[in-house]
PDB file of N, CA and C in Angstrom:
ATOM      1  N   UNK A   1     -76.356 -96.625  60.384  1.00  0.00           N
ATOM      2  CA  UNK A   1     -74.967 -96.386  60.687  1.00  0.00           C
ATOM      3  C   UNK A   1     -74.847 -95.150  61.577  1.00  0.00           C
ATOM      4  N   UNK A   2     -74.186 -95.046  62.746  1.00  0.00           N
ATOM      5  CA  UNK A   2     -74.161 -94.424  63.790  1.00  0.00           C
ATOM      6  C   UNK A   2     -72.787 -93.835  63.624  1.00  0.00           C
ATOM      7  N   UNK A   3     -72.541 -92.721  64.009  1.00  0.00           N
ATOM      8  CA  UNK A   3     -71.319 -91.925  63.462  1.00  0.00           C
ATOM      9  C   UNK A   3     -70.630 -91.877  65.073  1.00  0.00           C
ATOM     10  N   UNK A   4     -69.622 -92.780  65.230  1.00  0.00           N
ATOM     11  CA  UNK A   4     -68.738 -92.587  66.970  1.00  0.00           C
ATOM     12  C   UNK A   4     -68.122 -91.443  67.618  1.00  0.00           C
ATOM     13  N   UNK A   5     -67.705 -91.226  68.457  1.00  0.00           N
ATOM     14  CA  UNK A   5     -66.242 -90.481  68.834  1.00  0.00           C
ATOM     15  C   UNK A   5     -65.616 -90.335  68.293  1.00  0.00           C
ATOM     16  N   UNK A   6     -64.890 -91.665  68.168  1.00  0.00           N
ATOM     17  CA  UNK A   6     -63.315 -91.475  67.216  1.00  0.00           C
ATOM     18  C   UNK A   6     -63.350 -91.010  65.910  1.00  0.00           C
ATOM     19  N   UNK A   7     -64.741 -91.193  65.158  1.00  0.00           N
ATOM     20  CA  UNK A   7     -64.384 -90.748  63.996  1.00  0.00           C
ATOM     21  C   UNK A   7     -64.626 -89.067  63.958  1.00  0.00           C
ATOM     22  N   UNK A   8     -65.454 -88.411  64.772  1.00  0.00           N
ATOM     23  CA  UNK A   8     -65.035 -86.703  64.970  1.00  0.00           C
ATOM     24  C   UNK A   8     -63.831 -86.636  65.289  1.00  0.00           C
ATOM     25  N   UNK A   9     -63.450 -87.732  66.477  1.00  0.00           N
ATOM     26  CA  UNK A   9     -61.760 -87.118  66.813  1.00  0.00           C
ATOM     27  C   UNK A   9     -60.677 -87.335  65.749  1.00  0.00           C
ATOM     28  N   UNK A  10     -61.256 -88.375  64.850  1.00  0.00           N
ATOM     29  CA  UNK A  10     -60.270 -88.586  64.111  1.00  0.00           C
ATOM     30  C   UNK A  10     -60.618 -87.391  62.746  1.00  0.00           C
ATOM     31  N   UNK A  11     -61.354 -86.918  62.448  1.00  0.00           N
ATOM     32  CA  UNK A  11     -61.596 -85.891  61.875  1.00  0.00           C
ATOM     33  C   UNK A  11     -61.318 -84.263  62.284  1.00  0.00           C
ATOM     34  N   UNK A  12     -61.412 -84.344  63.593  1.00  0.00           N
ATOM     35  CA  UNK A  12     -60.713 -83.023  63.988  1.00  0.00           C
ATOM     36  C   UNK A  12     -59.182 -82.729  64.051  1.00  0.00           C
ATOM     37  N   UNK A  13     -58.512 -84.232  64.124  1.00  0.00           N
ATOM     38  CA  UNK A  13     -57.313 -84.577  64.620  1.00  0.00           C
ATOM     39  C   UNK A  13     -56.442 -84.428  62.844  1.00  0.00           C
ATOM     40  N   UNK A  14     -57.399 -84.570  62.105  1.00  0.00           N
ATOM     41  CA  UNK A  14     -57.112 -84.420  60.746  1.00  0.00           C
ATOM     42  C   UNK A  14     -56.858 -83.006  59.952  1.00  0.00           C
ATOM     43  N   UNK A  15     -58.448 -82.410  60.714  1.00  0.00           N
ATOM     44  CA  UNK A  15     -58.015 -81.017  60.415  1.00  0.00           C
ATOM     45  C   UNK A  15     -57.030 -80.075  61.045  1.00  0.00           C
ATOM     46  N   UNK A  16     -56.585 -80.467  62.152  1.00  0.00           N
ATOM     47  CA  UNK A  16     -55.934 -79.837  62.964  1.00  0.00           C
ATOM     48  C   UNK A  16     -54.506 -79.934  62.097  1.00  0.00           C
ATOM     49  N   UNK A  17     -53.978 -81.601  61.614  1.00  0.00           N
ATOM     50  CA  UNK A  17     -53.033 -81.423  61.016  1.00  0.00           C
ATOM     51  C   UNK A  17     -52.703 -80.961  59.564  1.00  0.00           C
ATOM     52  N   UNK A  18     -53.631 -80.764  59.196  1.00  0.00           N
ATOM     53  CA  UNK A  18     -53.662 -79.912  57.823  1.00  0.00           C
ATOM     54  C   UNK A  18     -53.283 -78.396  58.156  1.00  0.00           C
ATOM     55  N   UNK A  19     -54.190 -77.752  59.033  1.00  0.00           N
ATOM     56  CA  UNK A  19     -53.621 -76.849  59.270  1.00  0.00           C
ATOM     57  C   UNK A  19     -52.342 -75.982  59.923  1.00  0.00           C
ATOM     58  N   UNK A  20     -51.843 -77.594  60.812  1.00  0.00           N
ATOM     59  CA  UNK A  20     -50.633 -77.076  61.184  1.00  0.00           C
ATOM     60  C   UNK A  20     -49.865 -77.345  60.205  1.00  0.00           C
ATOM     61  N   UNK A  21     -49.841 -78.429  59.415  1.00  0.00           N
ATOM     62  CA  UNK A  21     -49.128 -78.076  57.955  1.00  0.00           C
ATOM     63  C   UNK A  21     -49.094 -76.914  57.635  1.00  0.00           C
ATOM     64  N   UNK A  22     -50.067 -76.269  57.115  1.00  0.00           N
ATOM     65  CA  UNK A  22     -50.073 -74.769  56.243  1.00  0.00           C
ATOM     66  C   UNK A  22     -49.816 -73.640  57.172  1.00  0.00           C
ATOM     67  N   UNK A  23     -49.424 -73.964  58.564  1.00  0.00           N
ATOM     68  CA  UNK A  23     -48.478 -73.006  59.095  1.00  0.00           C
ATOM     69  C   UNK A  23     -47.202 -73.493  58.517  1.00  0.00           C
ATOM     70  N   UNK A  24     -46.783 -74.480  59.535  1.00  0.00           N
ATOM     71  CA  UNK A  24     -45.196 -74.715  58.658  1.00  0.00           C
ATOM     72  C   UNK A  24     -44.629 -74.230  57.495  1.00  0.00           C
ATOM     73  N   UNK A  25     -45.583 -74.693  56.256  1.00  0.00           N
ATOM     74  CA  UNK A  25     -45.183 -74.886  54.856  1.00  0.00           C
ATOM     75  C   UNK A  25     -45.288 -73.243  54.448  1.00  0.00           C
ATOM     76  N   UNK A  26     -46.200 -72.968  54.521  1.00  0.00           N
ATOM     77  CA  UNK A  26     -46.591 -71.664  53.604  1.00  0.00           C
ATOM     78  C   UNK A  26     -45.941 -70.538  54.346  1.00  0.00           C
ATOM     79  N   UNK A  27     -46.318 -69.724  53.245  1.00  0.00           N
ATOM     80  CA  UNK A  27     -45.520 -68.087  53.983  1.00  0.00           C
ATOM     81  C   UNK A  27     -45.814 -67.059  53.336  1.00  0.00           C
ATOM     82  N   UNK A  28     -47.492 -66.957  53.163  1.00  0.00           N
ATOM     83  CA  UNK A  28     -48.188 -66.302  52.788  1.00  0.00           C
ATOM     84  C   UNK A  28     -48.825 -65.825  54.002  1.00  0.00           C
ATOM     85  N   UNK A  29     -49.618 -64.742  54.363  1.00  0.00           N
ATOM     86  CA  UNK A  29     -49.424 -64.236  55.641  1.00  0.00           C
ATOM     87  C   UNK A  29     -50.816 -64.784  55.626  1.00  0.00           C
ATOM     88  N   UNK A  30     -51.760 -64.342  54.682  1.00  0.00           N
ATOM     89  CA  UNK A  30     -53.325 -65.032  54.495  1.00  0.00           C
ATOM     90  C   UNK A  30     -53.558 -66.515  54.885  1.00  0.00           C
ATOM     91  N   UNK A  31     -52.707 -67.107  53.955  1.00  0.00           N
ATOM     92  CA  UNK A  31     -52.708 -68.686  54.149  1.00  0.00           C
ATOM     93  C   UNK A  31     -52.117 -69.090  55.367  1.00  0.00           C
ATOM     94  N   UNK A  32     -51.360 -68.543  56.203  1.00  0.00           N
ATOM     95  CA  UNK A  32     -51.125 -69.075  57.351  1.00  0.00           C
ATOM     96  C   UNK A  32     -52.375 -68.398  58.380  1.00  0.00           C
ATOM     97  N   UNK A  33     -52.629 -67.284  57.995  1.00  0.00           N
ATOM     98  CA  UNK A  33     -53.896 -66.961  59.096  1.00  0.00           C
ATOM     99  C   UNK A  33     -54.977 -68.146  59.010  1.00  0.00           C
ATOM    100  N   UNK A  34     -55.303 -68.108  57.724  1.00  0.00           N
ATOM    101  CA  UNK A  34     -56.639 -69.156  57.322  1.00  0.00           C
ATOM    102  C   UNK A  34     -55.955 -70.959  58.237  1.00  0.00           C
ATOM    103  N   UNK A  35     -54.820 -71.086  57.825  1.00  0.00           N
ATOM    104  CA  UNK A  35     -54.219 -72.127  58.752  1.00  0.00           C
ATOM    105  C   UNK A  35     -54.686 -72.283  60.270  1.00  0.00           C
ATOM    106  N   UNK A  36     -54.357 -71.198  60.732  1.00  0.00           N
ATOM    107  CA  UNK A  36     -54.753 -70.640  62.236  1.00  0.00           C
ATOM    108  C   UNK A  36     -55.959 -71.330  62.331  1.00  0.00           C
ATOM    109  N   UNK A  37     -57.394 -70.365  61.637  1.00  0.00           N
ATOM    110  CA  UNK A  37     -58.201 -70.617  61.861  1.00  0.00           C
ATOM    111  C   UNK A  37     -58.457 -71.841  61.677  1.00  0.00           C
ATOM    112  N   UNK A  38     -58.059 -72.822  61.077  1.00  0.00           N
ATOM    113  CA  UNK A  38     -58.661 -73.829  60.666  1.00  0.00           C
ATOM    114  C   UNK A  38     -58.270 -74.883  61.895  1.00  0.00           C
ATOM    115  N   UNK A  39     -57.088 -74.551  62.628  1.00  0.00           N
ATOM    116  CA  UNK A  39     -56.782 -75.249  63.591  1.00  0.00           C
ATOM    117  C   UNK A  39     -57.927 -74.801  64.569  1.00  0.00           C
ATOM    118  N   UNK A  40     -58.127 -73.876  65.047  1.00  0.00           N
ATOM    119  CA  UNK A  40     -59.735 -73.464  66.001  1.00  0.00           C
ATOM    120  C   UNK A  40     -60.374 -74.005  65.930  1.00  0.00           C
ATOM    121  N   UNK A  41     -60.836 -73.899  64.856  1.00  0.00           N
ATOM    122  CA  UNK A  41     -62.573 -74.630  64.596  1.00  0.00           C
ATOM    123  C   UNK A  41     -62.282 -76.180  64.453  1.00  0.00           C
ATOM    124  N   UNK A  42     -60.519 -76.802  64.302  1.00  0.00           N
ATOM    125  CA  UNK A  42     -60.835 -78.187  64.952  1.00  0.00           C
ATOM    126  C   UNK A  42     -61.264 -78.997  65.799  1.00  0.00           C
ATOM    127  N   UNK A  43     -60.389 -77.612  67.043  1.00  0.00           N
ATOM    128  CA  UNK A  43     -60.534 -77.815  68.050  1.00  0.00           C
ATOM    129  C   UNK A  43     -61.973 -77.780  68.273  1.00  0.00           C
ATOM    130  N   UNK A  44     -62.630 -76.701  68.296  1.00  0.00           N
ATOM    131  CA  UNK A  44     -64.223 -76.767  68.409  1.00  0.00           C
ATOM    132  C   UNK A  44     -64.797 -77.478  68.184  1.00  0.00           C
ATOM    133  N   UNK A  45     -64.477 -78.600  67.407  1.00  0.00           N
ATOM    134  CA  UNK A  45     -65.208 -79.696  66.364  1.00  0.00           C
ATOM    135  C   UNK A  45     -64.758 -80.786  67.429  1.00  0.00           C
ATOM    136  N   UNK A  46     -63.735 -81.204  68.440  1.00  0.00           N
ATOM    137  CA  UNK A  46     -63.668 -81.817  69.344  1.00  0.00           C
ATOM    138  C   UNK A  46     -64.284 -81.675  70.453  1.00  0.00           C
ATOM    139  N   UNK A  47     -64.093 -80.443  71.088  1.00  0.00           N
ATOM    140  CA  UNK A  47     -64.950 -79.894  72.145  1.00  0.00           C
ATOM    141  C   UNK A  47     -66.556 -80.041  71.897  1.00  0.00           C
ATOM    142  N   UNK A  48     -66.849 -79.979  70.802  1.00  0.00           N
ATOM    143  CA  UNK A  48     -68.364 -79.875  70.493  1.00  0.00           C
ATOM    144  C   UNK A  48     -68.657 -81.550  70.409  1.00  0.00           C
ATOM    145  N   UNK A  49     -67.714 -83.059  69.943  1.00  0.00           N
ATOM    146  CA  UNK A  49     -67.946 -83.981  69.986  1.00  0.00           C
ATOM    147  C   UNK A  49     -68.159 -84.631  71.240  1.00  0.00           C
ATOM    148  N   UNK A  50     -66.793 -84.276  72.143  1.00  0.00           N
ATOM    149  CA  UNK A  50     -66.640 -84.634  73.461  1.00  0.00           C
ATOM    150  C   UNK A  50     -68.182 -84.115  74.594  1.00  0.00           C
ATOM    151  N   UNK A  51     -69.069 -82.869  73.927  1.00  0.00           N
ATOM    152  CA  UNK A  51     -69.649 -82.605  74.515  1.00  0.00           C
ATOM    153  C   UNK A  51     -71.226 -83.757  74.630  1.00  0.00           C
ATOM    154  N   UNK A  52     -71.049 -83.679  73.201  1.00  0.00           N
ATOM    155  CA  UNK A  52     -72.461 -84.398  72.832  1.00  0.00           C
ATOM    156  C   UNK A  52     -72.400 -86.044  73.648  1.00  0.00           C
ATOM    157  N   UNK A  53     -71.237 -86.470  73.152  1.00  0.00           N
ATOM    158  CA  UNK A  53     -70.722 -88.004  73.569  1.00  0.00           C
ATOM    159  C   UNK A  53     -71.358 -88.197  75.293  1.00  0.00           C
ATOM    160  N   UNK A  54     -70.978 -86.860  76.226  1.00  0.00           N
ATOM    161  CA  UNK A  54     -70.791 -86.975  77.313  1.00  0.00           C
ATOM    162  C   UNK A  54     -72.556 -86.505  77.614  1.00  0.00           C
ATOM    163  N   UNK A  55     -73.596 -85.717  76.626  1.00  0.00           N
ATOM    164  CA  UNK A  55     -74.658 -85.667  77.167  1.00  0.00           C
ATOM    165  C   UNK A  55     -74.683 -84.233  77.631  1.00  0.00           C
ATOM    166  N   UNK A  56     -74.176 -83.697  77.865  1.00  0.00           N
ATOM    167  CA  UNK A  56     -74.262 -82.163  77.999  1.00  0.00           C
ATOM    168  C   UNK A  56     -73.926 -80.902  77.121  1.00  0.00           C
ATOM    169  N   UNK A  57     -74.628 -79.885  77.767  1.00  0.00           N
ATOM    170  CA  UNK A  57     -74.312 -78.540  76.284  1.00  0.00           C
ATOM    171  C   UNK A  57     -73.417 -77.659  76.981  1.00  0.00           C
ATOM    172  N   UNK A  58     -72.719 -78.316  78.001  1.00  0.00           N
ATOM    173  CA  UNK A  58     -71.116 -76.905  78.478  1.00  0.00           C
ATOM    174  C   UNK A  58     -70.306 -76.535  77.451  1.00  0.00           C
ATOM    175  N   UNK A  59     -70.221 -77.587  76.815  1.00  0.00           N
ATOM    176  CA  UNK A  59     -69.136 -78.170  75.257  1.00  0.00           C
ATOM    177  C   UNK A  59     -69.558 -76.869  74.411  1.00  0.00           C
ATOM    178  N   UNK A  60     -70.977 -77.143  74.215  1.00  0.00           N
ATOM    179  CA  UNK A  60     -71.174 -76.330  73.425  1.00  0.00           C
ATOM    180  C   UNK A  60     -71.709 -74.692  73.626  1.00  0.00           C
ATOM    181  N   UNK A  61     -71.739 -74.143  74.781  1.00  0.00           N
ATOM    182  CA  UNK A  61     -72.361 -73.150  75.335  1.00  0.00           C
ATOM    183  C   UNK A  61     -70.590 -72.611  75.134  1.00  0.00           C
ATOM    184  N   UNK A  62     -69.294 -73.000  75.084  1.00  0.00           N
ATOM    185  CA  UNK A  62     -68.132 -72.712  75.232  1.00  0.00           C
ATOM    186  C   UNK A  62     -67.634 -72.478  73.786  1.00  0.00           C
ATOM    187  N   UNK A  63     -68.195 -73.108  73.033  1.00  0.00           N
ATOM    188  CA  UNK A  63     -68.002 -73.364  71.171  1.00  0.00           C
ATOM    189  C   UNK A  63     -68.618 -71.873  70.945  1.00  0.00           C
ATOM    190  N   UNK A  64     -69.730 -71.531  71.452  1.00  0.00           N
ATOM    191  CA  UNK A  64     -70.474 -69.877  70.995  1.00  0.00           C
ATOM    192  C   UNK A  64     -69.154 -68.808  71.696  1.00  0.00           C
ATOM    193  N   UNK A  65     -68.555 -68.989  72.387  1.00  0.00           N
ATOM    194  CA  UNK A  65     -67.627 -67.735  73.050  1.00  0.00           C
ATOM    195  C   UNK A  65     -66.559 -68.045  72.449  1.00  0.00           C
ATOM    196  N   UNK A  66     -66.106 -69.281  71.875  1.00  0.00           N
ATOM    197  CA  UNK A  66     -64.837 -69.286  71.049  1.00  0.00           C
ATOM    198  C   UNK A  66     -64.780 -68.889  69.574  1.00  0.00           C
ATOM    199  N   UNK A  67     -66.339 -68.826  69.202  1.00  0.00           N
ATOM    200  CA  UNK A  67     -66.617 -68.191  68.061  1.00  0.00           C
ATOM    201  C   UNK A  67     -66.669 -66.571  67.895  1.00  0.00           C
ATOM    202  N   UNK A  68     -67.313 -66.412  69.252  1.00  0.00           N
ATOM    203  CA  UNK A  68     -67.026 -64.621  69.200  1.00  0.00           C
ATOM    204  C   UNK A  68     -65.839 -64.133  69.193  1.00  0.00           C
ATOM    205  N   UNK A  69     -64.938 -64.769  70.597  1.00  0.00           N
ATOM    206  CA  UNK A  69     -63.833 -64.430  70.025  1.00  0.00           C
ATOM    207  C   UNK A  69     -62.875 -64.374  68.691  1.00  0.00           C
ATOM    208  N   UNK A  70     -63.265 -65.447  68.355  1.00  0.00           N
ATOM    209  CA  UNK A  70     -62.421 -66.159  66.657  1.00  0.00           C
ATOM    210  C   UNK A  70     -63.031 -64.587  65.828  1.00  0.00           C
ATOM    211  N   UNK A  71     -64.182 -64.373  65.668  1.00  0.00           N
ATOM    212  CA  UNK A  71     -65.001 -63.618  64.805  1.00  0.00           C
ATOM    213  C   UNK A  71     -63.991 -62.076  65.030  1.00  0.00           C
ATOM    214  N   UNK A  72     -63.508 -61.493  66.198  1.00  0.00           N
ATOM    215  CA  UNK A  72     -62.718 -60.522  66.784  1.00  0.00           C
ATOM    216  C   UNK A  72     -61.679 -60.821  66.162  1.00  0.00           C
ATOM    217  N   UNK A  73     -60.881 -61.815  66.461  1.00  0.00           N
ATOM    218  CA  UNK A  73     -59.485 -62.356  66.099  1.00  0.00           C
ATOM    219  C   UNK A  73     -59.469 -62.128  64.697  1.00  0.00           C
ATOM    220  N   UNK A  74     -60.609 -62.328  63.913  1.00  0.00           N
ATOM    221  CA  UNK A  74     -60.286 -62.354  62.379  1.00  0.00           C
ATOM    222  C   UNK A  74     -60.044 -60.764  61.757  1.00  0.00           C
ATOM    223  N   UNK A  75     -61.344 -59.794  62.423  1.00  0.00           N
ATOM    224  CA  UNK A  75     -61.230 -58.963  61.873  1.00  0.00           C
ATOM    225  C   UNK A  75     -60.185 -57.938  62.372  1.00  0.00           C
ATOM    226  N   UNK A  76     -59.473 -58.339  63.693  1.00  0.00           N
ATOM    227  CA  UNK A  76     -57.786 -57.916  63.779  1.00  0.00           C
ATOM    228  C   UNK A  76     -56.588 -58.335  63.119  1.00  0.00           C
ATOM    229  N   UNK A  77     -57.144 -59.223  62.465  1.00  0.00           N
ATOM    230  CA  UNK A  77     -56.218 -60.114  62.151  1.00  0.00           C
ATOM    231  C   UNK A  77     -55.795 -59.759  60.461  1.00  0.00           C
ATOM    232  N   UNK A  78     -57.074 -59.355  60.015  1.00  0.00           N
ATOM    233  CA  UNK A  78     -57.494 -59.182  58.938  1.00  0.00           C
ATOM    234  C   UNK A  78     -56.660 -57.643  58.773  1.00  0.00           C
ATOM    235  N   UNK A  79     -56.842 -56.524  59.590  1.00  0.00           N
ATOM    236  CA  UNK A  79     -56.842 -55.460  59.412  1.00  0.00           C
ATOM    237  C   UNK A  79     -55.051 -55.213  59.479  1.00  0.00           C
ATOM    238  N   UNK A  80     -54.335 -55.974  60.761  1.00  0.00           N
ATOM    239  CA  UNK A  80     -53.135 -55.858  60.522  1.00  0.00           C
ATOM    240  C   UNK A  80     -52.480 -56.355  59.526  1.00  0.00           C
ATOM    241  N   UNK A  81     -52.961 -57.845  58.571  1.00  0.00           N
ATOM    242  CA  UNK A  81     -52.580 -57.810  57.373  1.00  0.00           C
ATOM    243  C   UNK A  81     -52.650 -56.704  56.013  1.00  0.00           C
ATOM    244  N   UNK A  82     -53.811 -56.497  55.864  1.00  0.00           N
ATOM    245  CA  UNK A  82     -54.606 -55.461  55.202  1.00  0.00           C
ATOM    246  C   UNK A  82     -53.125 -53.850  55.714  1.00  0.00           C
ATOM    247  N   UNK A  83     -53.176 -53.813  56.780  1.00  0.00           N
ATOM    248  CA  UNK A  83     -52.169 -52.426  57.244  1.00  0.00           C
ATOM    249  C   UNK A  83     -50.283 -52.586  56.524  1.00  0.00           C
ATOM    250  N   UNK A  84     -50.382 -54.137  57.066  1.00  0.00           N
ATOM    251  CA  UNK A  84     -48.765 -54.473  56.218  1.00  0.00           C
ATOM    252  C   UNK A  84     -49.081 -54.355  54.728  1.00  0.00           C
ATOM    253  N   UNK A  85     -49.933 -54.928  54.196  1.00  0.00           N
ATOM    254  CA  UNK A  85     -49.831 -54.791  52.399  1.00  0.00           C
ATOM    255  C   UNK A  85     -49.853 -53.613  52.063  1.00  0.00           C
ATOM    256  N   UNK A  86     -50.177 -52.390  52.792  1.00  0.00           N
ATOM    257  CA  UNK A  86     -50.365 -51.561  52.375  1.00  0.00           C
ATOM    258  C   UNK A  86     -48.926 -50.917  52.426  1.00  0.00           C
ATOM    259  N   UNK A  87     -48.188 -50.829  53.568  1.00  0.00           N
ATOM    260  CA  UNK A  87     -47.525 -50.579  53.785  1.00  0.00           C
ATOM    261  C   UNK A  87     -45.797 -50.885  53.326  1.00  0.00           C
ATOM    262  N   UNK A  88     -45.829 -52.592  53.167  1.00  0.00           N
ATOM    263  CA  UNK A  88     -45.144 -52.889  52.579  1.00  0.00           C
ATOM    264  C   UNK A  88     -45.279 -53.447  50.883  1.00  0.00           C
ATOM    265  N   UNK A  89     -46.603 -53.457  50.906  1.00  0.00           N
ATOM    266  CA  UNK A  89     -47.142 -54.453  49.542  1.00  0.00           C
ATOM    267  C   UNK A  89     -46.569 -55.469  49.044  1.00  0.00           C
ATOM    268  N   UNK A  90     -47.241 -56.461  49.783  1.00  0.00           N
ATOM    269  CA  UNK A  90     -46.561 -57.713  49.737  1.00  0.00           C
ATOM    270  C   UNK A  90     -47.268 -57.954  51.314  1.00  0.00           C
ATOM    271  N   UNK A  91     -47.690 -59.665  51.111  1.00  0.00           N
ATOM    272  CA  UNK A  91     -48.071 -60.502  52.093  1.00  0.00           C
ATOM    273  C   UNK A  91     -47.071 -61.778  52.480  1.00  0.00           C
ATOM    274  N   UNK A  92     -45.916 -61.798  52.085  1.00  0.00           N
ATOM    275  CA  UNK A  92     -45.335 -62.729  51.949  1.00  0.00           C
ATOM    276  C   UNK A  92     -44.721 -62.705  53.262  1.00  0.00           C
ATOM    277  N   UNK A  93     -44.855 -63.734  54.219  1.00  0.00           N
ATOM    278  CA  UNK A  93     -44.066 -63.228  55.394  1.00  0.00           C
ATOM    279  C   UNK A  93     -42.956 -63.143  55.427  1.00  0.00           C
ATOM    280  N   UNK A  94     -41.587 -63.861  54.428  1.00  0.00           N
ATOM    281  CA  UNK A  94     -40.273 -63.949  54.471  1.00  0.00           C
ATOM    282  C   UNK A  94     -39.765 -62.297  54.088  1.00  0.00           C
ATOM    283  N   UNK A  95     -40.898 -61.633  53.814  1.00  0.00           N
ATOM    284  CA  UNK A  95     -40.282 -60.151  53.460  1.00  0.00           C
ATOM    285  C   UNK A  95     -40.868 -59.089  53.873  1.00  0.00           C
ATOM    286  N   UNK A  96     -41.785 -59.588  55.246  1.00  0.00           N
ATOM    287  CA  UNK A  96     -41.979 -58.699  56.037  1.00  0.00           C
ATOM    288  C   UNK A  96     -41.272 -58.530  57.308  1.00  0.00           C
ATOM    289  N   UNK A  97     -40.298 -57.817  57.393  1.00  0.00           N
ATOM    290  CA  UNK A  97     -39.586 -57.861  58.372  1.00  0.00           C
ATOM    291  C   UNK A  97     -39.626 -56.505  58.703  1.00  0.00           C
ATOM    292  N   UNK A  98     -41.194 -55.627  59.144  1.00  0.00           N
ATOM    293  CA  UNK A  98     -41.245 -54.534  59.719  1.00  0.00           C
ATOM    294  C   UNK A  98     -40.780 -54.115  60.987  1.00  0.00           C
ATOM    295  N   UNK A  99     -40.498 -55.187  61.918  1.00  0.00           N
ATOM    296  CA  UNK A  99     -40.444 -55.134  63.406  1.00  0.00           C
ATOM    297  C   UNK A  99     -38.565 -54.762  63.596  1.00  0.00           C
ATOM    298  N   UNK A 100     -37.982 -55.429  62.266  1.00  0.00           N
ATOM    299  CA  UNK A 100     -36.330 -55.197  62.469  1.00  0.00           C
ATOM    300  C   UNK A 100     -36.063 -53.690  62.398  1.00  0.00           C
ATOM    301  N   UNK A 101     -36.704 -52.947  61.186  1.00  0.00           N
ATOM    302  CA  UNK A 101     -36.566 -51.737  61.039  1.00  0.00           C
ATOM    303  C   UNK A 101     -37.160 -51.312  62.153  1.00  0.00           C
TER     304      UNK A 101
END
């Protein structure tokens, strides 16, 4: 049994909507970051299918720089949450409204 295209795309296309769910839905500042990410590495999970399908490693020579970046993104990402809890204590985004003050 040979694993196709469609079923990575239909697996990335899956994760992608899970995670844009748990943007929508949630409003936890964590759980929507982790959302974020999870939409990335869908994408990557397409880019990295589309690459193989087609026979070349551009796909994937592009998947290593979207990871460095992602790896950056987190631990900014991480730290400005980490700076609001401290600050406000509480991750909840409906009651962080630092930017009004």
């Amino acid at each position: 049994m040979t694993v196709g295209l469609d079923q990575y795309l239909f697996l990335s296309a899956l994760l992608f909507a899970i995670g844009f769910f748990g943007v929508l839905a949630r409003r936890n500042a964590i759980v929507i970051f982790m959302s974020l990410e999870l939409m990335l590495m869908a994408s990557t999970l397409a880019l990295v299918a589309f690459s193989r399908f087609n026979g070349t490693y551009s796909g994937n020579v592009f998947v290593f720089f979207i990871l460095a970046i992602a790896a950056a993104e987190v631990a900014v990402g991480l730290a400005i949450i980490v700076a609001l809890f401290r600050h406000r204590k509480t991750v909840m985004v409906d009651e962080l409204n630092a930017l009004k003050n």
